[in-house]
N, C-alpha and C. Protein backbone atom coordinates (compact mmCIF):
# COMPACT_ATOMS: atom_id res chain seq x y z
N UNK A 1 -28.20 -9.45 11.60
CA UNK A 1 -27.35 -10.50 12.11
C UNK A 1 -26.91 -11.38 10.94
N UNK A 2 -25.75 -11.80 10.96
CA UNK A 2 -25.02 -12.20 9.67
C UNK A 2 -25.33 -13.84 9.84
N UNK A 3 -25.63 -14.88 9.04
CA UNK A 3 -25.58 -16.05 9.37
C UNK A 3 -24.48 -16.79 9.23
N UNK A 4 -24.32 -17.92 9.96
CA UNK A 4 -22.94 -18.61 10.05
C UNK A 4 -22.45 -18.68 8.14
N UNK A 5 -22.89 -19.28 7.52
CA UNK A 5 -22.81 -19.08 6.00
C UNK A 5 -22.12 -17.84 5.26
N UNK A 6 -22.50 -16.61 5.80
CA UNK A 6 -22.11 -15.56 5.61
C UNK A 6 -20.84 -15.41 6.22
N UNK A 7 -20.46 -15.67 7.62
CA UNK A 7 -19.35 -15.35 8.65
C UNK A 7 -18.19 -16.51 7.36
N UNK A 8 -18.73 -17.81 7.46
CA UNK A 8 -17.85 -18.37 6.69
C UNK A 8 -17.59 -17.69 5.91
N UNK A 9 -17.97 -17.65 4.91
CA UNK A 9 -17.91 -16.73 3.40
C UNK A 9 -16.54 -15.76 3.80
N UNK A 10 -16.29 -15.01 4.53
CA UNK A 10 -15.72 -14.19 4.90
C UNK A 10 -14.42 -14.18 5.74
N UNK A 11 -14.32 -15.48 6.59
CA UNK A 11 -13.19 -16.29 6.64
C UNK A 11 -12.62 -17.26 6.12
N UNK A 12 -13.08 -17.51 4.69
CA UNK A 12 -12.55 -17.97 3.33
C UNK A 12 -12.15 -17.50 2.98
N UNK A 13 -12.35 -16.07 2.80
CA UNK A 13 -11.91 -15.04 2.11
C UNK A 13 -10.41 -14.76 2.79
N UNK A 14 -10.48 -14.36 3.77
CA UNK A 14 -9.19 -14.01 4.51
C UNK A 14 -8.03 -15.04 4.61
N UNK A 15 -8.49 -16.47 4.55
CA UNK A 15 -7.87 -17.54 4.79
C UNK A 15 -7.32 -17.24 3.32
N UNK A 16 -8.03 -17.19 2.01
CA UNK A 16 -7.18 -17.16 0.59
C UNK A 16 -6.11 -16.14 0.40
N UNK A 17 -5.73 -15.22 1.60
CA UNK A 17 -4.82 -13.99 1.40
C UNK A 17 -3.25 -14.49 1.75
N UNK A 18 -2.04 -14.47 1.29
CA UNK A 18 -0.94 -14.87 1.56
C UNK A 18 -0.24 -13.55 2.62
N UNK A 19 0.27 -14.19 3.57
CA UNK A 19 0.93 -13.45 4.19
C UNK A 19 1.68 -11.94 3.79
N UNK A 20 1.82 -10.85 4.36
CA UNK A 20 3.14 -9.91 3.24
C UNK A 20 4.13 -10.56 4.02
N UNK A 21 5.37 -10.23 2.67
CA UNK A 21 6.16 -10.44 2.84
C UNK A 21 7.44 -9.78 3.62
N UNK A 22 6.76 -8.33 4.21
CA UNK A 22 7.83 -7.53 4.97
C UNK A 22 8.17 -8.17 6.02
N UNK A 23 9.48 -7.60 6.09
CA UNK A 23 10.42 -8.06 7.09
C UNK A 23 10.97 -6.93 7.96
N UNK A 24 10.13 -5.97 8.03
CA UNK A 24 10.22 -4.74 8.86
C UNK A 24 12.00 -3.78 8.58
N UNK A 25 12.50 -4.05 7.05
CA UNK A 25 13.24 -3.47 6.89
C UNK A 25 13.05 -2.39 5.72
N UNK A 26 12.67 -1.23 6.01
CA UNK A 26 11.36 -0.49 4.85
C UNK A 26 12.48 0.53 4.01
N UNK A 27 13.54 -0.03 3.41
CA UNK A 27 13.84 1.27 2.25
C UNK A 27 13.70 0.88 0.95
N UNK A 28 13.25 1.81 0.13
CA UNK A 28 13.08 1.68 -1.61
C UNK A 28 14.54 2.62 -1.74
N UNK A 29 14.94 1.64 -2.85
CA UNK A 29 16.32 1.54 -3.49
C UNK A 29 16.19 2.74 -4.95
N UNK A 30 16.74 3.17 -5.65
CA UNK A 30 16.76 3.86 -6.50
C UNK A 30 15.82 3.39 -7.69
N UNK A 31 15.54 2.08 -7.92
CA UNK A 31 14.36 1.04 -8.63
C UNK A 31 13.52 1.23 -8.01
N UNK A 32 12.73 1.65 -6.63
CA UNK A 32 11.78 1.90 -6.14
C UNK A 32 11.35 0.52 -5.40
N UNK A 33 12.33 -0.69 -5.06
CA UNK A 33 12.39 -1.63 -4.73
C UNK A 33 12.75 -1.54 -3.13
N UNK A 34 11.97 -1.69 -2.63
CA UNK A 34 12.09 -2.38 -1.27
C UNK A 34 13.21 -3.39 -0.78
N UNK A 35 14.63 -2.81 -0.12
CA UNK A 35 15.42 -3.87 0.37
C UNK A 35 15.50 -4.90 1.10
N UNK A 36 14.22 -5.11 1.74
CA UNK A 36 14.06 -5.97 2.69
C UNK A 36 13.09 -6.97 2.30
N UNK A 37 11.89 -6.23 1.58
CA UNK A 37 11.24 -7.67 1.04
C UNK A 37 11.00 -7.51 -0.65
N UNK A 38 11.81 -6.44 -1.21
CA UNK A 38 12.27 -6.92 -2.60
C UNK A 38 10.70 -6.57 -3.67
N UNK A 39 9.54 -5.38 -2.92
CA UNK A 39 8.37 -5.14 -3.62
C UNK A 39 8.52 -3.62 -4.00
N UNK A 40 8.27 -3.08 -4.74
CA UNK A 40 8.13 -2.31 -5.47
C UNK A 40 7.17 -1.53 -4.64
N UNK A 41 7.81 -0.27 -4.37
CA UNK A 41 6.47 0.65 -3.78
C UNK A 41 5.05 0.44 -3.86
N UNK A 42 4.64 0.53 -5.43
CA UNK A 42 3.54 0.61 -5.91
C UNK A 42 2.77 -1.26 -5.51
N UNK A 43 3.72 -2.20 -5.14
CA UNK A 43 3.69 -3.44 -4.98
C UNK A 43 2.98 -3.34 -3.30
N UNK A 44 3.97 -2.91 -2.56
CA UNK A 44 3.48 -2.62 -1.36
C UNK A 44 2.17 -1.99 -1.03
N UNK A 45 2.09 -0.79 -1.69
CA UNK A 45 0.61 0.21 -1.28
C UNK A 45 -0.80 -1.28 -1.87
N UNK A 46 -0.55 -1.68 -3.02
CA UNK A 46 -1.64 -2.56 -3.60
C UNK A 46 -1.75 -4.38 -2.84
N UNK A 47 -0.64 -4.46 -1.78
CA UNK A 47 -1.18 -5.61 -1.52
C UNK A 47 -1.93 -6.14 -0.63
N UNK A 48 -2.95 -5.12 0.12
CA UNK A 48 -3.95 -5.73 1.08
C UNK A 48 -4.95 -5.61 0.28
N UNK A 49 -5.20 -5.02 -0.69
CA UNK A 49 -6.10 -5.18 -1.69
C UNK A 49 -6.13 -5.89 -2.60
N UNK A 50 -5.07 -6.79 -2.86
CA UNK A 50 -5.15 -7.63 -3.97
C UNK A 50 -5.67 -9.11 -3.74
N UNK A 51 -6.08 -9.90 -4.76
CA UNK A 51 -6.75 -11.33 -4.54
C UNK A 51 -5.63 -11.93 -4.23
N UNK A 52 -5.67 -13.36 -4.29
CA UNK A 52 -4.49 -14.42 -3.97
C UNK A 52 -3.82 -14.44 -5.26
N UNK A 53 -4.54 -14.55 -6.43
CA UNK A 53 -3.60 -14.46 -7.50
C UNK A 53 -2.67 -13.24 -7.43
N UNK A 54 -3.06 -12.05 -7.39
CA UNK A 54 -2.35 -10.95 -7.40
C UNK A 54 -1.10 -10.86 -6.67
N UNK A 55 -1.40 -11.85 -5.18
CA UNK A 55 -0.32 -11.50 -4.31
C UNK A 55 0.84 -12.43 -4.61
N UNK A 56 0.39 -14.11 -5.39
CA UNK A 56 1.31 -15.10 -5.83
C UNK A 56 2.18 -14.41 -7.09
N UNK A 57 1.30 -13.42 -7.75
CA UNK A 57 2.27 -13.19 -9.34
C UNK A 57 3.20 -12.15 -8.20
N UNK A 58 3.24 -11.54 -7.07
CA UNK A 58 3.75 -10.49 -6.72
C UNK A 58 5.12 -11.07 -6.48
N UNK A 59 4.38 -12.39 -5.63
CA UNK A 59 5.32 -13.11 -4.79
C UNK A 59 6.94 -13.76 -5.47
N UNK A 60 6.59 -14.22 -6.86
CA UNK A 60 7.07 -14.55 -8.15
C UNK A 60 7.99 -13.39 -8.27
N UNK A 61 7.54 -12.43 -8.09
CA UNK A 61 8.75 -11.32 -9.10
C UNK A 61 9.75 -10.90 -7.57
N UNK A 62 9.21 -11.41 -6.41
CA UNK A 62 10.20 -11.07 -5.46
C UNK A 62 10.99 -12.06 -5.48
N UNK A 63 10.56 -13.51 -5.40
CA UNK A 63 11.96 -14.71 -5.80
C UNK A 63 12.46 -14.21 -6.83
N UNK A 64 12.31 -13.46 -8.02
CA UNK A 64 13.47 -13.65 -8.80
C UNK A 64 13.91 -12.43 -8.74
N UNK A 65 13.78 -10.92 -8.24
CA UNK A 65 13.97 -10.23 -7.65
C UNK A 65 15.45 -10.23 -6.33
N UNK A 66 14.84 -11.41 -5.68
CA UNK A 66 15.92 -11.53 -4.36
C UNK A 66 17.18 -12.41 -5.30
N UNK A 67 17.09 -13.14 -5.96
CA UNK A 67 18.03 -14.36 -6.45
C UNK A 67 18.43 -12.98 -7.47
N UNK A 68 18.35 -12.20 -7.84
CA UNK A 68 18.75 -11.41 -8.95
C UNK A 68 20.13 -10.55 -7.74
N UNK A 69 19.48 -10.21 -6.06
CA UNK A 69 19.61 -9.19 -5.47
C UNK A 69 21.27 -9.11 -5.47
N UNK A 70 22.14 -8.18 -4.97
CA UNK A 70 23.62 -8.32 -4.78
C UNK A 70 23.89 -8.83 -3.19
N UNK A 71 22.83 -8.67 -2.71
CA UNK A 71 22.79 -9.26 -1.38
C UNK A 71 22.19 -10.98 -0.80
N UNK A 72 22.09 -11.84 -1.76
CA UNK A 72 21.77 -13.08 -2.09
C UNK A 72 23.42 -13.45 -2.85
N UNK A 73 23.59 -14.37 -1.75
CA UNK A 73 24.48 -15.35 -2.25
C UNK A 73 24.16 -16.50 -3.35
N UNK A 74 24.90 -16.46 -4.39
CA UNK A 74 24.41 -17.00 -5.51
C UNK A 74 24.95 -18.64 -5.61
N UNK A 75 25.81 -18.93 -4.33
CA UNK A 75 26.46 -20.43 -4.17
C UNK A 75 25.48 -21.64 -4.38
């Protein structure tokens, strides 16, 4: 039996995970880039496994990723 200490421990953990960012529109582009939420295949397969840092540096290359995109209005 796990003690409350432990259970915490473990919904800390989950609480430090950032949302993904899909938007249920799933094609990789000729860059291997995801059109809908702008991650890189290899970005996608690694992010339920990654820490919070991992998923913020991810998160980073999709803002400048989308602001780069031809489908982002640049006004």
């Amino acid at each position: 039996m796990s003690s409350s200490k432990e259970s915490h421990k473990v919904n800390s953990t989950q609480q430090e995970r950032l949302p993904s960012p899909c938007v249920n529109v799933c094609y990789l582009d000729d860059n291997d880039v995801c059109v809908g939420c702008y991650r890189t295949g290899y970005e996608i397969s690694q992010w339920g496994s990654l820490a919070i840092e991992g998923q913020r540096a991810i998160m980073q290359k999709v803002r400048e990723r989308e602001a780069a995109s031809q489908f982002v209005s640049q006004s």
